[in-house]
C-alpha atoms as a PDB file:
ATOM      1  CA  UNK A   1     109.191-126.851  46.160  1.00  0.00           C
ATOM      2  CA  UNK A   2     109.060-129.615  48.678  1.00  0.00           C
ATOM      3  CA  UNK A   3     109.146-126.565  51.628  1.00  0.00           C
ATOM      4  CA  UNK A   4     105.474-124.927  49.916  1.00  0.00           C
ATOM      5  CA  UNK A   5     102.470-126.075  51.906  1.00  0.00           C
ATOM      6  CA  UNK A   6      99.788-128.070  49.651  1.00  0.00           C
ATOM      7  CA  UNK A   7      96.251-126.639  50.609  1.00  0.00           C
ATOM      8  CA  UNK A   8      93.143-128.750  49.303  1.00  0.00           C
ATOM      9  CA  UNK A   9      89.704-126.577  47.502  1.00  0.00           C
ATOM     10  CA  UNK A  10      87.150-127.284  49.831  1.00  0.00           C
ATOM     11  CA  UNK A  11      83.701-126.123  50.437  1.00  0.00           C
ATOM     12  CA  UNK A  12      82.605-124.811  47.366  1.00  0.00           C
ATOM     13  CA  UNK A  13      79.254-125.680  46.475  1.00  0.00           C
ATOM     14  CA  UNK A  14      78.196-128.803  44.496  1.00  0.00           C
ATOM     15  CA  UNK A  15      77.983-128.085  41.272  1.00  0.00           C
ATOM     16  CA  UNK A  16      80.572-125.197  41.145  1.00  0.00           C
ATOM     17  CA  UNK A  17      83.851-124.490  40.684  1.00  0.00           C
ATOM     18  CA  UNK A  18      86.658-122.125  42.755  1.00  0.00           C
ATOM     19  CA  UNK A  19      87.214-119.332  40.853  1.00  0.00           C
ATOM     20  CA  UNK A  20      91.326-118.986  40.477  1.00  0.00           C
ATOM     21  CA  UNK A  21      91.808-114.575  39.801  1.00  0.00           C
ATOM     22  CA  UNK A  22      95.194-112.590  38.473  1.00  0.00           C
ATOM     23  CA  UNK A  23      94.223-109.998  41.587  1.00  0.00           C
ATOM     24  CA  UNK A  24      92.930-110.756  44.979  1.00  0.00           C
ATOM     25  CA  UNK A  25      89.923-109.058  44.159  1.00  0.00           C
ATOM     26  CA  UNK A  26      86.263-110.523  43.482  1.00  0.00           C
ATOM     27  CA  UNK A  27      86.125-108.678  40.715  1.00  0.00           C
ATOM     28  CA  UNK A  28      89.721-109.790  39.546  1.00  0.00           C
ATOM     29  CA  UNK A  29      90.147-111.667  36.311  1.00  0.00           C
ATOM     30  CA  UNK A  30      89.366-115.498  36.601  1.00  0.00           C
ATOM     31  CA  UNK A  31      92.327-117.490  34.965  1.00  0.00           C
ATOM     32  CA  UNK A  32      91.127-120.901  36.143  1.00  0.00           C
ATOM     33  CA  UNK A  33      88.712-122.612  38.046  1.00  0.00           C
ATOM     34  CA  UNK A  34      89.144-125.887  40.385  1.00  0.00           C
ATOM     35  CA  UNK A  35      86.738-128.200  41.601  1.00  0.00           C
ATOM     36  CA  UNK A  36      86.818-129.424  45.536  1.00  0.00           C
ATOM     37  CA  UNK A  37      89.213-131.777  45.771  1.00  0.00           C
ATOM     38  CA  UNK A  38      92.030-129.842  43.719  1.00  0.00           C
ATOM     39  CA  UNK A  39      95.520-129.711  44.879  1.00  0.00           C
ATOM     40  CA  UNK A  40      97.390-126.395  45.376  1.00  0.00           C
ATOM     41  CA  UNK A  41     100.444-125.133  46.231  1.00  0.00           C
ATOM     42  CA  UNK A  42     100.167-122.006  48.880  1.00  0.00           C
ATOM     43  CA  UNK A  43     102.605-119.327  48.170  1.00  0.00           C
ATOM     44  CA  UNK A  44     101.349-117.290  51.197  1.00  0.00           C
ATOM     45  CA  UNK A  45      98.071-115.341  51.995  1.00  0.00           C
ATOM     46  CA  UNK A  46      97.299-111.950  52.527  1.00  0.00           C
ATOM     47  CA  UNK A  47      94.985-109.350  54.066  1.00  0.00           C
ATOM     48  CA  UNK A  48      92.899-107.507  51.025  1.00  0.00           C
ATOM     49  CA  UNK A  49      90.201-105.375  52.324  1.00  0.00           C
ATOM     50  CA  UNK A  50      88.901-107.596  55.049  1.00  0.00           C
ATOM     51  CA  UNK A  51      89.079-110.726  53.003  1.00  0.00           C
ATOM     52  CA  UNK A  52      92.127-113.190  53.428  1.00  0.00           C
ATOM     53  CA  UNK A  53      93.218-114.340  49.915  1.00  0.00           C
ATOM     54  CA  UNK A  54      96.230-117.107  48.961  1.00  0.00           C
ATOM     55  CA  UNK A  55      98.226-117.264  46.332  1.00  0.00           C
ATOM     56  CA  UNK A  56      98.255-120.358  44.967  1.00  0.00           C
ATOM     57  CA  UNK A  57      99.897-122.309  42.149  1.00  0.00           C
ATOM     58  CA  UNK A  58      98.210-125.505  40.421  1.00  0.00           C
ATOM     59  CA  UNK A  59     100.082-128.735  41.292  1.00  0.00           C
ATOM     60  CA  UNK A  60      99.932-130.136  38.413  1.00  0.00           C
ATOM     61  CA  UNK A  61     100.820-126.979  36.293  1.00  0.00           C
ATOM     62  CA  UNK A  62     103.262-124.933  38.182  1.00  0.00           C
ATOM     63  CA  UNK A  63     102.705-122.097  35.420  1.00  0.00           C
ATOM     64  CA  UNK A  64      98.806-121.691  36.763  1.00  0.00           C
ATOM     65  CA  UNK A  65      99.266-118.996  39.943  1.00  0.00           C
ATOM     66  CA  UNK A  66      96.810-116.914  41.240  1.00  0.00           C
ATOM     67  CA  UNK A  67      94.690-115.711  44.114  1.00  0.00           C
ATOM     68  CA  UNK A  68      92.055-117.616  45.737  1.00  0.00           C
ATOM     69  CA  UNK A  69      89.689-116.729  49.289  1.00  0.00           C
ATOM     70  CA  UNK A  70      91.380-118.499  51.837  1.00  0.00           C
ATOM     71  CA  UNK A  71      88.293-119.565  53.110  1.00  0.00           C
ATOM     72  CA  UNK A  72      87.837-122.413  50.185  1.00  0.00           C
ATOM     73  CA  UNK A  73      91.526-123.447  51.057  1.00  0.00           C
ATOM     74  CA  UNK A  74      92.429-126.398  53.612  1.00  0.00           C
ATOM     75  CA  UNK A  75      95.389-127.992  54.745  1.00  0.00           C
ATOM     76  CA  UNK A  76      95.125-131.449  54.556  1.00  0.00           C
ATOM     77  CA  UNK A  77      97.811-132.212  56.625  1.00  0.00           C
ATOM     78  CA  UNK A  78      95.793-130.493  59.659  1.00  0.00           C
ATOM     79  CA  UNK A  79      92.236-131.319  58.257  1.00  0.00           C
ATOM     80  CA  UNK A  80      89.727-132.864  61.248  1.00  0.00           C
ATOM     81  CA  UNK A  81      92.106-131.277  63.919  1.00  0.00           C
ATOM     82  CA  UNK A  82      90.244-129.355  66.222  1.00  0.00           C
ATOM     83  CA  UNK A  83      91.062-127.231  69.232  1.00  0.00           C
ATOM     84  CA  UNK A  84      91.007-128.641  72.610  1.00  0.00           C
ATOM     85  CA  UNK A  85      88.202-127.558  74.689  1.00  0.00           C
ATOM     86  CA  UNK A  86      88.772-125.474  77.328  1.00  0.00           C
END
């Protein structure tokens, strides 16, 4: 799966843990939960009532999928790279 694009859990606050769900819904079941740092696969992000959710597949366990807020998920490979200013 050398193609997928690896995103990075970031910005979740110390002392908690990204909550991995079987919907893209808040209120969706948790199946796991990563800590910042954690590597995961993004199999492509979508629109859910306002809120932009990936799903994502654990690294290390390519069995773990689920949906995550995009907003706790970074590319590493474009990580510090701002726009230009105009």
């Amino acid at each position: 799966m050398s193609d997928v694009p690896v995103v990075e859990v970031t910005g979740v606050a110390p002392n908690d843990l990204l909550n991995l769900r079987a919907t893209a819904s808040a209120g969706g079941l948790i199946i796991a939960r990563f800590e910042n740092g954690a590597m995961l696969n993004n199999l492509g992000c979508a629109d859910v009532n306002s809120v932009n959710w990936c799903k994502v597949q654990y690294v290390d366990d390519p069995k773990l999928q689920g949906w995550a807020p995009a907003r706790y998920l970074l590319d590493p490979a474009t990580a510090g790279i701002q726009d230009a200013p105009m």
